[in-house]
Protein backbone atom coordinates (compact mmCIF):
# COMPACT_ATOMS: atom_id res chain seq x y z
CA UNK A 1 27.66 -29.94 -12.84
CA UNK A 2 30.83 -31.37 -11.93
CA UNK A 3 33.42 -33.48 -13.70
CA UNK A 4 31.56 -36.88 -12.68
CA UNK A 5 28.52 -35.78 -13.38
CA UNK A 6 26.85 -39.75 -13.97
CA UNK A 7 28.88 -41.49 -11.12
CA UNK A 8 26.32 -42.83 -8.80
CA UNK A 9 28.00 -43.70 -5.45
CA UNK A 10 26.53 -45.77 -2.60
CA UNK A 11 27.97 -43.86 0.64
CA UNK A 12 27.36 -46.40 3.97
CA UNK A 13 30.21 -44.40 6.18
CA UNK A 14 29.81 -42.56 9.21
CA UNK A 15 31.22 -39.97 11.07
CA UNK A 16 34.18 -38.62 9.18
CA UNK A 17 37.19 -40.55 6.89
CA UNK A 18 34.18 -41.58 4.68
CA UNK A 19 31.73 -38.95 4.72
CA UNK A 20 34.40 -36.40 3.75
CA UNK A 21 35.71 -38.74 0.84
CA UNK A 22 32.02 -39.20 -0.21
CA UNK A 23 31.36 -35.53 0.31
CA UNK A 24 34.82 -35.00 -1.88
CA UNK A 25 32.75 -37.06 -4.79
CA UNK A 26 29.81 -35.27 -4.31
CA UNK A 27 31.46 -31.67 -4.94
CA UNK A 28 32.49 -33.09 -7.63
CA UNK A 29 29.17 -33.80 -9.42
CA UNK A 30 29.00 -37.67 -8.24
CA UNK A 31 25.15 -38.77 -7.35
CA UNK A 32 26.47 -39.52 -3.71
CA UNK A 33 23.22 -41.47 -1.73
CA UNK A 34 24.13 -41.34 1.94
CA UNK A 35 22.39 -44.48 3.24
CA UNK A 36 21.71 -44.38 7.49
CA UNK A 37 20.49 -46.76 9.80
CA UNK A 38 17.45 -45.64 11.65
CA UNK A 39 18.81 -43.90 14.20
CA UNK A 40 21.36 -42.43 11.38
CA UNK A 41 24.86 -41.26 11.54
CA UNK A 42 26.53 -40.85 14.47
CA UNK A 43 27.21 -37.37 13.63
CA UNK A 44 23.67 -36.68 13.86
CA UNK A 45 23.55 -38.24 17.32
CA UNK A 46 26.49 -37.20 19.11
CA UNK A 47 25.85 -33.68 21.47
CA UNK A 48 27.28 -30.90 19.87
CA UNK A 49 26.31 -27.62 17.99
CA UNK A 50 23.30 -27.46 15.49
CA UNK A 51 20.76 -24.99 14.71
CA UNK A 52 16.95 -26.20 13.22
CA UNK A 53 18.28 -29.69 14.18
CA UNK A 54 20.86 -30.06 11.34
CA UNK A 55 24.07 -31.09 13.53
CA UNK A 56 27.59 -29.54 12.30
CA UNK A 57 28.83 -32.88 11.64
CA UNK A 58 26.27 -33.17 8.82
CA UNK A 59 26.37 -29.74 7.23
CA UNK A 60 30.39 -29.96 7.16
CA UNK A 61 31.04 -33.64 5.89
CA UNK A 62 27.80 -34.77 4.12
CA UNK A 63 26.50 -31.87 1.81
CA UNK A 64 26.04 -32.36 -2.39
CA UNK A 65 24.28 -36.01 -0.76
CA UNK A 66 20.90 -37.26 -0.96
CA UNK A 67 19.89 -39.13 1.81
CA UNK A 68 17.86 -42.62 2.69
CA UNK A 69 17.41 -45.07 5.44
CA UNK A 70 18.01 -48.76 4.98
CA UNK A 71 17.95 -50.45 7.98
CA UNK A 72 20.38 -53.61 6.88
CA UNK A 73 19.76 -55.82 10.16
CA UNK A 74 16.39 -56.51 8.81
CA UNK A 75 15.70 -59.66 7.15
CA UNK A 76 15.60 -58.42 3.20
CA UNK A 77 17.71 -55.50 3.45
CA UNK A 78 20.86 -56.52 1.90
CA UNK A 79 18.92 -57.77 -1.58
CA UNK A 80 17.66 -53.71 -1.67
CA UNK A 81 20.79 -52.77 -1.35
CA UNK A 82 22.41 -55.75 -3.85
CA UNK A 83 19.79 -54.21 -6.59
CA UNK A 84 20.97 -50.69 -5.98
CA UNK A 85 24.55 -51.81 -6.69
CA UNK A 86 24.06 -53.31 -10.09
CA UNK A 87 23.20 -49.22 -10.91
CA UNK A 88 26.47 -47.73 -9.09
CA UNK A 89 29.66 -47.02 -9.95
CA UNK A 90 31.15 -47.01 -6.36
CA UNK A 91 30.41 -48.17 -2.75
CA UNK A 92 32.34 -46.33 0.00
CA UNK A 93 31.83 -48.35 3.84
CA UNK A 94 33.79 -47.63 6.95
CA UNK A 95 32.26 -50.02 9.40
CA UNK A 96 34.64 -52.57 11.43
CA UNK A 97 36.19 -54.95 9.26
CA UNK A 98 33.72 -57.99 8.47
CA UNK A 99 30.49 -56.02 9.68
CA UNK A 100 29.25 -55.07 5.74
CA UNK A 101 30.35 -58.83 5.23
CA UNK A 102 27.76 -60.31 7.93
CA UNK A 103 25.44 -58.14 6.71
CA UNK A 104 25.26 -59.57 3.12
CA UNK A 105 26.31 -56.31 1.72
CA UNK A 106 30.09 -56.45 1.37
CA UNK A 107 32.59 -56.65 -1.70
CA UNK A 108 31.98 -60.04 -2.65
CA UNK A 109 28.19 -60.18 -2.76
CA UNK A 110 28.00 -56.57 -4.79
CA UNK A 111 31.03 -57.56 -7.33
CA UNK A 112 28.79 -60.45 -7.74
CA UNK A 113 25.95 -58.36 -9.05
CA UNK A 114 28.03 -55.63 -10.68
CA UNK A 115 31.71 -57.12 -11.55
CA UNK A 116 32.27 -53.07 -12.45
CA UNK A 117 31.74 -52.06 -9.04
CA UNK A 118 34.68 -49.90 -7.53
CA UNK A 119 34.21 -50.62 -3.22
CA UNK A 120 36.19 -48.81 -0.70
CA UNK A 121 36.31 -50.29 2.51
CA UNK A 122 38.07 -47.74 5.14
CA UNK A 123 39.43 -49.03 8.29
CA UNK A 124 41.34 -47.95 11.35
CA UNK A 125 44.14 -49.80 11.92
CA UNK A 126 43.82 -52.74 8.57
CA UNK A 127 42.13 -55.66 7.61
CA UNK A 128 44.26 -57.64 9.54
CA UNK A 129 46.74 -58.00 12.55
CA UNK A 130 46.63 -57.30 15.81
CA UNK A 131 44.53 -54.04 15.49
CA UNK A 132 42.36 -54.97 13.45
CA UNK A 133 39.12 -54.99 15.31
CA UNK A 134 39.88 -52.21 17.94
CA UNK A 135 37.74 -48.95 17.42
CA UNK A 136 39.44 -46.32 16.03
CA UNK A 137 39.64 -42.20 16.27
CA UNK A 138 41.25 -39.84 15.03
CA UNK A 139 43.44 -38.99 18.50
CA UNK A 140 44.29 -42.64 18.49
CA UNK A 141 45.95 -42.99 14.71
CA UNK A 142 47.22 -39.44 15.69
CA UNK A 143 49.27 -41.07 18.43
CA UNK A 144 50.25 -44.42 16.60
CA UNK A 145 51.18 -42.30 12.85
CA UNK A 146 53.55 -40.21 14.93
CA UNK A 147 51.61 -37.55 14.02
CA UNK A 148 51.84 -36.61 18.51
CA UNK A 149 55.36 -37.64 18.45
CA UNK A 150 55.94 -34.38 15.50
CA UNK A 151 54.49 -32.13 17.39
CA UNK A 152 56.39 -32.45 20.31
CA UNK A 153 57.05 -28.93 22.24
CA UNK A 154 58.75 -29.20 26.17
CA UNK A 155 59.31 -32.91 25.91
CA UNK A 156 56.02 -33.72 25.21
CA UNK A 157 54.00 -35.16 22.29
CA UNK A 158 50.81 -32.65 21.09
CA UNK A 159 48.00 -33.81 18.96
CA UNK A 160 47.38 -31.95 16.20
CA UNK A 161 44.22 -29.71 16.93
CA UNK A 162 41.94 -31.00 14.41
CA UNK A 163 40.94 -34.40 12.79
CA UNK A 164 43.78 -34.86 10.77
CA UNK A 165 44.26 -38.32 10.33
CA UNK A 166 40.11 -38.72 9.24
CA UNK A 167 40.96 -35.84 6.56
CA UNK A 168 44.15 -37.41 5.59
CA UNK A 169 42.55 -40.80 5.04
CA UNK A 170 39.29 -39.24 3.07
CA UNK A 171 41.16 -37.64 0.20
CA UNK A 172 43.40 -40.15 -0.24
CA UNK A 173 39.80 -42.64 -0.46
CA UNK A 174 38.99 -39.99 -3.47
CA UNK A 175 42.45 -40.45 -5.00
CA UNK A 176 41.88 -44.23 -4.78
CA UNK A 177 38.49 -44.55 -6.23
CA UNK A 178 38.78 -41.90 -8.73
CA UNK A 179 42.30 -44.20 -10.12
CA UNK A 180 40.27 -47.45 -9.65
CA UNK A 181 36.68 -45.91 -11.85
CA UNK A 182 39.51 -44.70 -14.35
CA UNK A 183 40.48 -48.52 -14.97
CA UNK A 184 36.74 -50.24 -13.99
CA UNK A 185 36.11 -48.60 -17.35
CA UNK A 186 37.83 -51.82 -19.08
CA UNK A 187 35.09 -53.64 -17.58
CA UNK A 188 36.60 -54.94 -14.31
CA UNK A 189 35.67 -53.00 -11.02
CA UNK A 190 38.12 -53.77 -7.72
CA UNK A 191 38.72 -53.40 -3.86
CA UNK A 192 39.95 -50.77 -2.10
CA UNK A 193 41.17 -51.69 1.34
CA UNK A 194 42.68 -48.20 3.12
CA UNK A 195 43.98 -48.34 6.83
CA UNK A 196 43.71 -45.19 8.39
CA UNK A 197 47.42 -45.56 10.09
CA UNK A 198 49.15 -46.26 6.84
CA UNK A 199 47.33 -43.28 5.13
CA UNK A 200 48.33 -40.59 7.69
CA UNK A 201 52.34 -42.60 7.83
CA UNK A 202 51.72 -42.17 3.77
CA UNK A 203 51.00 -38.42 4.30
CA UNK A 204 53.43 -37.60 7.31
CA UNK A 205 56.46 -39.35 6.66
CA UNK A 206 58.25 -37.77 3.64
CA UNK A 207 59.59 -34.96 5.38
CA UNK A 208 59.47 -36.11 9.22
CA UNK A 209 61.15 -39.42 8.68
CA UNK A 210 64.16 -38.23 7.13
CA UNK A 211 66.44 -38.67 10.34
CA UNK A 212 65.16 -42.20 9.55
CA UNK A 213 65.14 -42.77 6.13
CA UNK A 214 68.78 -44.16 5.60
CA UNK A 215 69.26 -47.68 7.45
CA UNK A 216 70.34 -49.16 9.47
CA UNK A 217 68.28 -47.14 11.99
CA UNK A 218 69.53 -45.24 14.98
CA UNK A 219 67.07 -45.79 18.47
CA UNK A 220 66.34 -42.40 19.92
CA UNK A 221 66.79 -39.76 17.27
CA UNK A 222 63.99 -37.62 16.93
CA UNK A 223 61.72 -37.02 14.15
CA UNK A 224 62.48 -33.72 11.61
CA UNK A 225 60.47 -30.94 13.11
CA UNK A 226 61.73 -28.43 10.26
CA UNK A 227 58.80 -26.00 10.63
CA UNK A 228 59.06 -22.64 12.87
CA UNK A 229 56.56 -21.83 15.68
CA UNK A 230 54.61 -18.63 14.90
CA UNK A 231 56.70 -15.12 16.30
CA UNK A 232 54.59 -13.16 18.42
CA UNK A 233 54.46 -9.26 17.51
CA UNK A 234 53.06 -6.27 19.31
CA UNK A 235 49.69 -6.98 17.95
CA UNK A 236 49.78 -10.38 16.70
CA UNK A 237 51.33 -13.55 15.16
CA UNK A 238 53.76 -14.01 12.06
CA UNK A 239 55.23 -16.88 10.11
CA UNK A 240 58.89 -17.40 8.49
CA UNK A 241 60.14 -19.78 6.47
CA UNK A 242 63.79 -18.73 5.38
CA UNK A 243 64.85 -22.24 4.65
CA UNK A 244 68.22 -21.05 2.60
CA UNK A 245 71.60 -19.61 3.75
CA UNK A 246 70.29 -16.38 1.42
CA UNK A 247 66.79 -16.45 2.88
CA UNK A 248 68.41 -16.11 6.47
CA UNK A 249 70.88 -13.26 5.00
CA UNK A 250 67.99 -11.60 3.28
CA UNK A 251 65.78 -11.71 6.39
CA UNK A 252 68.39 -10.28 8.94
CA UNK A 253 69.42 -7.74 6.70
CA UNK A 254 65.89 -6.63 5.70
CA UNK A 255 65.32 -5.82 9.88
CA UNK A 256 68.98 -4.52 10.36
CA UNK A 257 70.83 -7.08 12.42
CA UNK A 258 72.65 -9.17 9.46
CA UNK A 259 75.48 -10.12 11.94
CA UNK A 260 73.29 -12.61 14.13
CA UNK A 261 73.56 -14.93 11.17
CA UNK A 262 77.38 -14.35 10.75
CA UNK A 263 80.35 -16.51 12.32
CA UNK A 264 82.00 -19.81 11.83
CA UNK A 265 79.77 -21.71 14.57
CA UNK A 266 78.09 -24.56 12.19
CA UNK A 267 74.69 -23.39 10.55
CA UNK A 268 72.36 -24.78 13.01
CA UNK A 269 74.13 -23.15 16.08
CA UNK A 270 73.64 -19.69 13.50
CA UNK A 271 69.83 -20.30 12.90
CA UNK A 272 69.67 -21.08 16.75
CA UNK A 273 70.90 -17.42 17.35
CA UNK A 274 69.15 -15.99 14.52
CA UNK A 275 65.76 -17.53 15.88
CA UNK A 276 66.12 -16.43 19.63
CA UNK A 277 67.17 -13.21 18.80
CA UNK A 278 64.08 -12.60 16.27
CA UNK A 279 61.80 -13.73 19.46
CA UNK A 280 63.12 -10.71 21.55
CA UNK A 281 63.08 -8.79 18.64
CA UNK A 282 59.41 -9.20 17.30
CA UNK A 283 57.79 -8.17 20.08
CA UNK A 284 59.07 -4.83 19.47
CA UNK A 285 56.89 -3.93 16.37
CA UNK A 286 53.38 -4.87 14.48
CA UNK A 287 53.13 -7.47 12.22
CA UNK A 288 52.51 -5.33 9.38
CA UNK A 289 55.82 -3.83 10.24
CA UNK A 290 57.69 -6.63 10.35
CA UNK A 291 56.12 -8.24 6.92
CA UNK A 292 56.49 -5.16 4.89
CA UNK A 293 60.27 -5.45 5.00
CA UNK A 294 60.32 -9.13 5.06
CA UNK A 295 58.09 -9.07 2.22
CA UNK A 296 60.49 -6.76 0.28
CA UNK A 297 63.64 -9.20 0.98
CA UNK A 298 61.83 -12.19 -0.71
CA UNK A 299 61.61 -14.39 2.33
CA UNK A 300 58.29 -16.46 2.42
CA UNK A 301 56.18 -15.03 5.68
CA UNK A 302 52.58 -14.63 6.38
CA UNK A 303 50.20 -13.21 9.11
CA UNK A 304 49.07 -16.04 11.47
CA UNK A 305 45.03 -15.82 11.34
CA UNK A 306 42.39 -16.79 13.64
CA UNK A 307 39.00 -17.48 13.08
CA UNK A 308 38.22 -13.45 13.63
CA UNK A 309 40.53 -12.02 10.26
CA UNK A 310 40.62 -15.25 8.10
CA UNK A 311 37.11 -14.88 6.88
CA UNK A 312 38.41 -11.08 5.15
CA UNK A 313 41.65 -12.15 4.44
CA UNK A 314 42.04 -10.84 0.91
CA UNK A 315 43.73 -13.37 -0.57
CA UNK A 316 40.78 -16.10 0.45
CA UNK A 317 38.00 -13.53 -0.97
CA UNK A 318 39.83 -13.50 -4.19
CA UNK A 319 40.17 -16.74 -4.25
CA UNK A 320 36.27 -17.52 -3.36
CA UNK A 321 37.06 -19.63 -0.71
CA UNK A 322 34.54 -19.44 1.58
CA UNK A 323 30.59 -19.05 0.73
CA UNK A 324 27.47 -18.03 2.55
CA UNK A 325 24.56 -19.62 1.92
CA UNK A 326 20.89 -20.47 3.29
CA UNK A 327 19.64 -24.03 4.30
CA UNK A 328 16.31 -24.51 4.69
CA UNK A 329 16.56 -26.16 7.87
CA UNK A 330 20.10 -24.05 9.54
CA UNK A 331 19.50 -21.07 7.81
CA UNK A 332 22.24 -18.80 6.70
CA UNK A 333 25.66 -21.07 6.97
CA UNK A 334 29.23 -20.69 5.79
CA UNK A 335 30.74 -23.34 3.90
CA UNK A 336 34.40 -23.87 1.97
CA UNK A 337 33.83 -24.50 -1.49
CA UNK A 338 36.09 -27.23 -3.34
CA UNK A 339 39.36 -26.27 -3.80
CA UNK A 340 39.78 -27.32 -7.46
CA UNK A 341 38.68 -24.97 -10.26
CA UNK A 342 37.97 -26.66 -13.14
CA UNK A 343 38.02 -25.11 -16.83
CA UNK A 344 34.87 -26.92 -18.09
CA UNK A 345 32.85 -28.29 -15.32
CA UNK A 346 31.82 -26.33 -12.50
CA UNK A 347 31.94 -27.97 -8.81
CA UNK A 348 29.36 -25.94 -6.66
CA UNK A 349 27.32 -26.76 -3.43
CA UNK A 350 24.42 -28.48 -5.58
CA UNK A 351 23.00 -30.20 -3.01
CA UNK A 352 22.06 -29.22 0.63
CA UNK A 353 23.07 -31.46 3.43
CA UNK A 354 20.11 -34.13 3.34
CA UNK A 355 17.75 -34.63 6.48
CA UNK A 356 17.49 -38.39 8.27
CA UNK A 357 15.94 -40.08 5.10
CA UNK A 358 14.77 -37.07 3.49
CA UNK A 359 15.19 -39.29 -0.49
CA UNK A 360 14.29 -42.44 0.31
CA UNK A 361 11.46 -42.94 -1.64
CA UNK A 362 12.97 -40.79 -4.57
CA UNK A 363 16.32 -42.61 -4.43
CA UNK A 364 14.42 -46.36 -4.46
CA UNK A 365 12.17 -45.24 -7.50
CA UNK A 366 15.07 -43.99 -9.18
CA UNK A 367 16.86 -47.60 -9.02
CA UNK A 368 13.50 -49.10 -10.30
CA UNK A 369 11.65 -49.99 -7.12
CA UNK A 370 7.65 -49.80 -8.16
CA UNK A 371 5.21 -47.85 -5.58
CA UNK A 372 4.01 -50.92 -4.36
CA UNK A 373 7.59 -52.43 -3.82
CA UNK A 374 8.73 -48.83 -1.15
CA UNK A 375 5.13 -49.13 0.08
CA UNK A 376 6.26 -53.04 1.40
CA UNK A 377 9.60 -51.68 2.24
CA UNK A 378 8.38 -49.00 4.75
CA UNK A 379 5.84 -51.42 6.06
CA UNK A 380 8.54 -54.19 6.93
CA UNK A 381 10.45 -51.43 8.13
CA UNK A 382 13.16 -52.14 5.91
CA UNK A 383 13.55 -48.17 4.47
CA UNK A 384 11.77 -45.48 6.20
């Protein structure tokens, strides 16, 4: 079992942001209880790809969980959920600001119950301002972060081609809570209140705002963009990073043309040379040509993978990065096992991605609901 092995955490996201930061928790040994509404997380709803009716979405965000249905817009709900919360150490929630509130279920009715309770409340834009009650996904905090403007290639602002600013926002959630159970332990549980804009600004702007970081600020400079495309080879991609005058020396010399790196112009007019010419160049040779010498001069380079090689990449199969495993719904699966290897505590995949309500009785007995008490529930059609 993981390090926090006895952390019992109450996990009412959806989608993403929380179900990766709940999943995070999980890996790590946490009793994570995904609680759905009847018709369940949207993951398990929107079209997409899934095998024996387990959707991606679930087997990628929401494994190591148990799972129950509590449908809180029935009359009763909230005081199941109150009683659960006197047991827990943490509540994560990602609804729109107020919702858990209205619902009877937000911070100030559980830290009445449980003053140790640690309750993250995830947002898109904040818990107040003009934002505040738009929806929010990931392309949109993409575009207001300035993760788009980064990215920018012809004039034009990309998006980053995956769901960065949900990822972004999930492990810093873990961060949060795991700081905030590290001081509940005096006795005193607390808040957490995490825009999604201001954790991907957080994550994105220590490098790319540093045009920007010296006031006062100057209108239409451009954001750092201080990492190189991928070169194309004869059979492939590479990457270079020769961030040093002796990196760029090293580099040129290593493939025979130190002199494009030469001259009085000022550096960035040299590494402007040096990077056109090395287009024209690559094309001329493999990539395993190219990173054997660049390899030998020191210079930090790397084959570009796609989703063909990077499974047998030896690096990531010493590493144990990736495992194969059945589910008794999906069948055989790949996952990516937590990054963290711990000396003591183990983090493995202990717990399958749950079905719709596949614990709910188990879950309520285990926070002292009697048989006749679930038996009510289900009839009022408050679990199910």
């Amino acid at each position: 079992m993981g390090p926090l092995k006895g952390i019992t955490v109450l996990d009412l996201s959806m989608v993403v942001a929380g179900p990766f930061c709940t999943m995070i928790l999980g890996d790590l040994g946490a009793d994570v209880i995904k609680i759905e509404p009847p018709e369940g997380d949207v993951s398990r709803i929107v079209v997409g790809q899934e095998r024996g009716g387990v959707p991606i979405g679930i087997l990628n965000w929401n494994r190591s969980k148990r799972a129950m249905v509590l449908d809180l817009k029935r009359a009763g709900a909230a005081d199941v959920f109150l009683k659960m919360a006197e047991r827990t150490d943490v509540v994560v929630q990602n609804v729109r600001p107020g919702v858990v509130d209205r619902l009877g279920v937000g911070y100030a009715a559980v830290s009445a119950r449980n003053p140790k309770i640690v309750y993250c409340s995830i947002a898109g834009y904040g818990f107040k301002g003009p934002y505040r009650d738009k929806p929010a996904y990931d392309p949109i905090i993409q575009g207001l972060a300035g993760v788009m403007a980064t990215q920018r290639t012809q004039g034009r602002p990309r998006a980053v081609k995956n769901i960065i600013g949900d990822k972004v926002t999930a492990m810093t959630a873990a961060i949060a809570i795991l700081a905030a159970l590290n001081k509940a332990r005096s006795g005193k549980g607390q808040h957490i209140e995490l825009a999604m804009i201001d954790a991907v600004a957080y994550y994105l702007m220590g490098d790319t705002m540093a045009r920007h970081t010296f006031l006062p600020h100057k209108p239409g400079v451009p954001p750092s963009m201080g990492t190189l495309d991928p070169f194309k080879t004869a059979d492939g991609y590479i990457t270079i990073a020769p961030l040093t005058d002796k990196h760029w020396t090293s580099i040129l010399d290593a493939i025979g043309h130190p002199e494009w790196f030469q001259g009085d112009e000022p550096r960035p007019e040299r590494v402007k040379r040096s990077i056109k010419a090395l287009i024209d160049l690559f094309p001329t040779q493999t990539s395993a040509y190219w990173l054997e010498r660049i390899e030998k001069a020191d210079v930090p380079c790397g084959m570009v993978n796609d989703f063909d090689t990077i499974w047998n990449d030896p690096q990531f199969i010493e590493n144990e990065t990736f495992v194969e495993y059945e589910h008794p719904e999906a069948g055989m699966v790949r996952g990516v096992r937590p990054p963290a290897r711990f000396s003591e505590t183990r983090t493995e995949f202990w717990r399958h991605a749950p079905s719709l309500g596949q614990h709910t009785d188990e879950i309520l007995a285990d926070f002292g609901f009697s048989a006749p008490e679930i038996s009510r529930l289900h009839a009022e059609q408050i679990v199910k």
